[in-house]
Protein backbone atom coordinates (compact mmCIF):
# COMPACT_ATOMS: atom_id res chain seq x y z
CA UNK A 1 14.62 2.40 2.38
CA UNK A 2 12.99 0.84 -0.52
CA UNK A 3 14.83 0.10 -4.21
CA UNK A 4 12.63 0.28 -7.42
CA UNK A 5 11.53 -2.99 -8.22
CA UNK A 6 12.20 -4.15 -12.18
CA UNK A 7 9.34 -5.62 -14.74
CA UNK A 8 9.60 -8.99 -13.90
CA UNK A 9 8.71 -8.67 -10.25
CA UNK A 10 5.09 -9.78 -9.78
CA UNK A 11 4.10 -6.78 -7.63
CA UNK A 12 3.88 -4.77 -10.80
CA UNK A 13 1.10 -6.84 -12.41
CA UNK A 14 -0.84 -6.80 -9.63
CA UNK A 15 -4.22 -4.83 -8.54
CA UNK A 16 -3.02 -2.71 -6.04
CA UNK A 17 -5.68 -2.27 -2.97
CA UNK A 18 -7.23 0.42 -1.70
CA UNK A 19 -5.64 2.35 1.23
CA UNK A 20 -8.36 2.20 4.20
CA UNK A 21 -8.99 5.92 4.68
CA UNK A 22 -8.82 5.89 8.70
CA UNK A 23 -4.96 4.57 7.34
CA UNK A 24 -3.63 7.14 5.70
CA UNK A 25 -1.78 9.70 8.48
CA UNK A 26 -1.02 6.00 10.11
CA UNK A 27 3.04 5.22 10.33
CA UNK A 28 3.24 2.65 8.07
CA UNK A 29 1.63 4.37 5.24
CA UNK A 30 3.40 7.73 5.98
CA UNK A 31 6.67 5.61 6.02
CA UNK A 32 5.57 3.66 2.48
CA UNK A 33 5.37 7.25 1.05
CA UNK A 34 8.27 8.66 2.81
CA UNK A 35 10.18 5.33 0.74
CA UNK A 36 8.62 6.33 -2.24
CA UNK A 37 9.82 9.81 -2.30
CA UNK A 38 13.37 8.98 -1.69
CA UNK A 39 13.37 6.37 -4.32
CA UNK A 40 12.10 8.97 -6.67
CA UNK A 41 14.40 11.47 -5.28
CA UNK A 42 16.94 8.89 -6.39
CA UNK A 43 16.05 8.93 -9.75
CA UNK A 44 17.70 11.81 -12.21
CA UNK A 45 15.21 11.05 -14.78
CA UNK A 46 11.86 10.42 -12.46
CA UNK A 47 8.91 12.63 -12.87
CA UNK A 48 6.40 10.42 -10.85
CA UNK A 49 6.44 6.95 -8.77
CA UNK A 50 3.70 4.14 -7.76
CA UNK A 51 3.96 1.93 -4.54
CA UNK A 52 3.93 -0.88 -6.71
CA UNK A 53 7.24 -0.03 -7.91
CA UNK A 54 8.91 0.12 -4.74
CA UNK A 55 7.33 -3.52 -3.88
CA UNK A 56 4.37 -2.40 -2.29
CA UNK A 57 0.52 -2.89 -3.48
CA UNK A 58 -1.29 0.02 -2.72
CA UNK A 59 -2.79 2.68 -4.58
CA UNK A 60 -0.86 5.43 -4.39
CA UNK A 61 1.30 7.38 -6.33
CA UNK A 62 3.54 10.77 -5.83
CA UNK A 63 4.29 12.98 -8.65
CA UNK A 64 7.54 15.13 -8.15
CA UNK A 65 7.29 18.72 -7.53
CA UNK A 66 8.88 19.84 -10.47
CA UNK A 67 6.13 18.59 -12.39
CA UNK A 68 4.35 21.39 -11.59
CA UNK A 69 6.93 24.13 -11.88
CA UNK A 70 7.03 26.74 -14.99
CA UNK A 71 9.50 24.88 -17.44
CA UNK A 72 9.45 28.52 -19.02
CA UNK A 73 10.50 30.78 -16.09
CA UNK A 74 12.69 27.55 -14.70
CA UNK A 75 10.98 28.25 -10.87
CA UNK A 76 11.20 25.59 -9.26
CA UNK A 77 11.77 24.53 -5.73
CA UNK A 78 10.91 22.08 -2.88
CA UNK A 79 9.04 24.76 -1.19
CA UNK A 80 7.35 26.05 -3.79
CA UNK A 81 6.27 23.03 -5.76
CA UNK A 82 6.46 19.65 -2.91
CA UNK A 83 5.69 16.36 -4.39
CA UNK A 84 2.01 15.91 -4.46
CA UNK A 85 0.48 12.52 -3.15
CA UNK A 86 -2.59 10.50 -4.92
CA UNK A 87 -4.29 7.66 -2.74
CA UNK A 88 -6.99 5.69 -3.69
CA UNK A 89 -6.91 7.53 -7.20
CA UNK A 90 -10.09 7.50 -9.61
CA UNK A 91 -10.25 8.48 -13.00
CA UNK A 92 -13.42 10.82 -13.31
CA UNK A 93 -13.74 11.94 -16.84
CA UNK A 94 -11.10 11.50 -19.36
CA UNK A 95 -11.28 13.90 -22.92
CA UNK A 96 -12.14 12.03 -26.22
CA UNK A 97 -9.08 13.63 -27.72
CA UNK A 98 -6.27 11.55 -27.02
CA UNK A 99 -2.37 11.66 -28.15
CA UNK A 100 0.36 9.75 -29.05
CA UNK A 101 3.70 10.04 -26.94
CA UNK A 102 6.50 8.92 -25.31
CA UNK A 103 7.12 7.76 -22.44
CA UNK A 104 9.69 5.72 -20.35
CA UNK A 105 9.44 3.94 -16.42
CA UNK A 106 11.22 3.94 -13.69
CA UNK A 107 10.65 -0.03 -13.66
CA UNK A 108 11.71 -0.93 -17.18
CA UNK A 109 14.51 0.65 -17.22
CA UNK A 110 16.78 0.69 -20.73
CA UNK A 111 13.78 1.14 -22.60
CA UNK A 112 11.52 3.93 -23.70
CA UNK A 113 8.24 3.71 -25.04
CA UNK A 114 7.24 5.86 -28.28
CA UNK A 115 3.69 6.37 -29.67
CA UNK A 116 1.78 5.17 -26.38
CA UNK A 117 -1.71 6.67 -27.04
CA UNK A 118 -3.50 8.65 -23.85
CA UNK A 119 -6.41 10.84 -23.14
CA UNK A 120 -5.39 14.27 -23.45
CA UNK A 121 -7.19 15.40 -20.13
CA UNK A 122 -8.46 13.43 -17.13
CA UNK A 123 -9.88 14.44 -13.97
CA UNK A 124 -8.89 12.45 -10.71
CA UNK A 125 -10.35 12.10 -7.52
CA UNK A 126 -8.04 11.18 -4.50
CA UNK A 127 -7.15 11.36 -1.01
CA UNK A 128 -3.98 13.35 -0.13
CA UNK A 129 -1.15 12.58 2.26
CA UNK A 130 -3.59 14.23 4.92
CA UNK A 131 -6.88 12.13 4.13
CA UNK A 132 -8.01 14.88 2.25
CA UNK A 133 -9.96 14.10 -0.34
CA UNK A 134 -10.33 15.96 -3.36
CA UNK A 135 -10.15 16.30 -7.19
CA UNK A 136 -8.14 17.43 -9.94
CA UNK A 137 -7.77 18.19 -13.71
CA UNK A 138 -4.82 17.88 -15.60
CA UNK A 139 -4.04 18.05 -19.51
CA UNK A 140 -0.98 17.62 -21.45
CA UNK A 141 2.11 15.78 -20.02
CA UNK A 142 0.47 15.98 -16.36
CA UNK A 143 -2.49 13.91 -17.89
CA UNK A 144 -0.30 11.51 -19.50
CA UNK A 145 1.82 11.23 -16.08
CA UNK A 146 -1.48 10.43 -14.14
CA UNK A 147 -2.82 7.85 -16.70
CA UNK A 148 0.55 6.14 -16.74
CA UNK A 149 0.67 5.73 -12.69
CA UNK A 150 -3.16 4.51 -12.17
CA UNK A 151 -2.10 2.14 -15.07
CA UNK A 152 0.96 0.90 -12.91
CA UNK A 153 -1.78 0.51 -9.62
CA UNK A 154 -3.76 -1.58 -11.77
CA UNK A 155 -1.14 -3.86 -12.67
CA UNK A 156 -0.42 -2.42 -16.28
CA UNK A 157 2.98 -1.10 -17.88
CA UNK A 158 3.40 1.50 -20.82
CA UNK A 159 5.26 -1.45 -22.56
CA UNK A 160 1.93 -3.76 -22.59
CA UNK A 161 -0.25 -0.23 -24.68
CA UNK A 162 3.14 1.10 -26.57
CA UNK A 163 3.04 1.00 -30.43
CA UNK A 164 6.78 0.53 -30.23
CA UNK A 165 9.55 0.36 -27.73
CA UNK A 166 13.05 1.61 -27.56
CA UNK A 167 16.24 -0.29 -26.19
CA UNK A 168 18.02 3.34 -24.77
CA UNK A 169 21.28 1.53 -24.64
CA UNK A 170 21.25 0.64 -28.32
CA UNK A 171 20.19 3.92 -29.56
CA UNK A 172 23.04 5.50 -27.62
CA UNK A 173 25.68 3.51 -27.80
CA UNK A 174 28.46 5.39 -30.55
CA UNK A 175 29.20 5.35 -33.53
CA UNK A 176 32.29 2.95 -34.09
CA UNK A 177 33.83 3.92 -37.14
């Protein structure tokens, strides 16, 4: 079992390498994902998770299944929407419209970062768990969840792009009157 590794730790400025395709269905990257979903299924507040922040400097990433489920009809489950794995992700095309948002990590935790600016859409080639390889669109928060991982495999945090940056515990700490 792997913990979530805090800025500060090295492995999260690094460029992660490429997973060797003939690797992928191969224990010890099966067991490096297997570590990355628990660490995410951890997490109450964890949408998505890169090796690197789990110690490990690869290129993959896992997006939780819920994610993907209908916030408006509130249907999700594991069955229905499993955690989707990204190895060896490439950004294909990214939209010129881009977005300011917030966002927080997994890795800095305390903080949250408001007004980081992203593309509003990318397309991503990847492997999957399988060595499948394949591609995918995604717009919105998905394309802001993908942008922020590849960012993380290439050694970047949303602190080093966000406009500003929240301390959590000071905005939420009461009122003392």
């Amino acid at each position: 079992m792997r913990d979530i590794v805090h800025i500060g730790d090295p492995v999260l400025r690094e460029n992660s390498k490429a997973v060797p395709t003939e690797e992928i269905r191969s224990a010890h990257v099966q067991g490096i994902i297997q570590d990355m979903k628990n660490a995410l299924k951890r997490e109450k507040f964890g949408v998505a998770i890169a090796a690197p922040q789990v110690g490990v400097a690869l290129r993959i990433f896992i997006v939780g299944g819920p994610v993907f489920a209908s916030r408006e009809h509130n249907d999700y489950t594991a069955e229905t929407y499993p955690d989707q794995i990204f190895i060896n992700p490439e950004i294909l095309k990214v939209s010129r419209k881009t977005k300011i948002g917030d966002e927080g990590c997994l890795s800095v935790p305390g903080k949250y970062g408001s007004k980081v600016l992203r593309n509003e859409k990318v397309s991503v080639s990847y492997y999957d768990e399988l060595g499948i390889k394949t591609e995918r669109g995604a717009s919105s928060f998905l394309a802001r969840v993908f942008q922020h991982e590849i960012d993380h495999l290439n050694g970047v945090l949303y602190v080093d792009e966000a406009i500003e940056v929240i301390d959590v515990d000071e905005e939420l700490k009461p009122i003392n009157t």
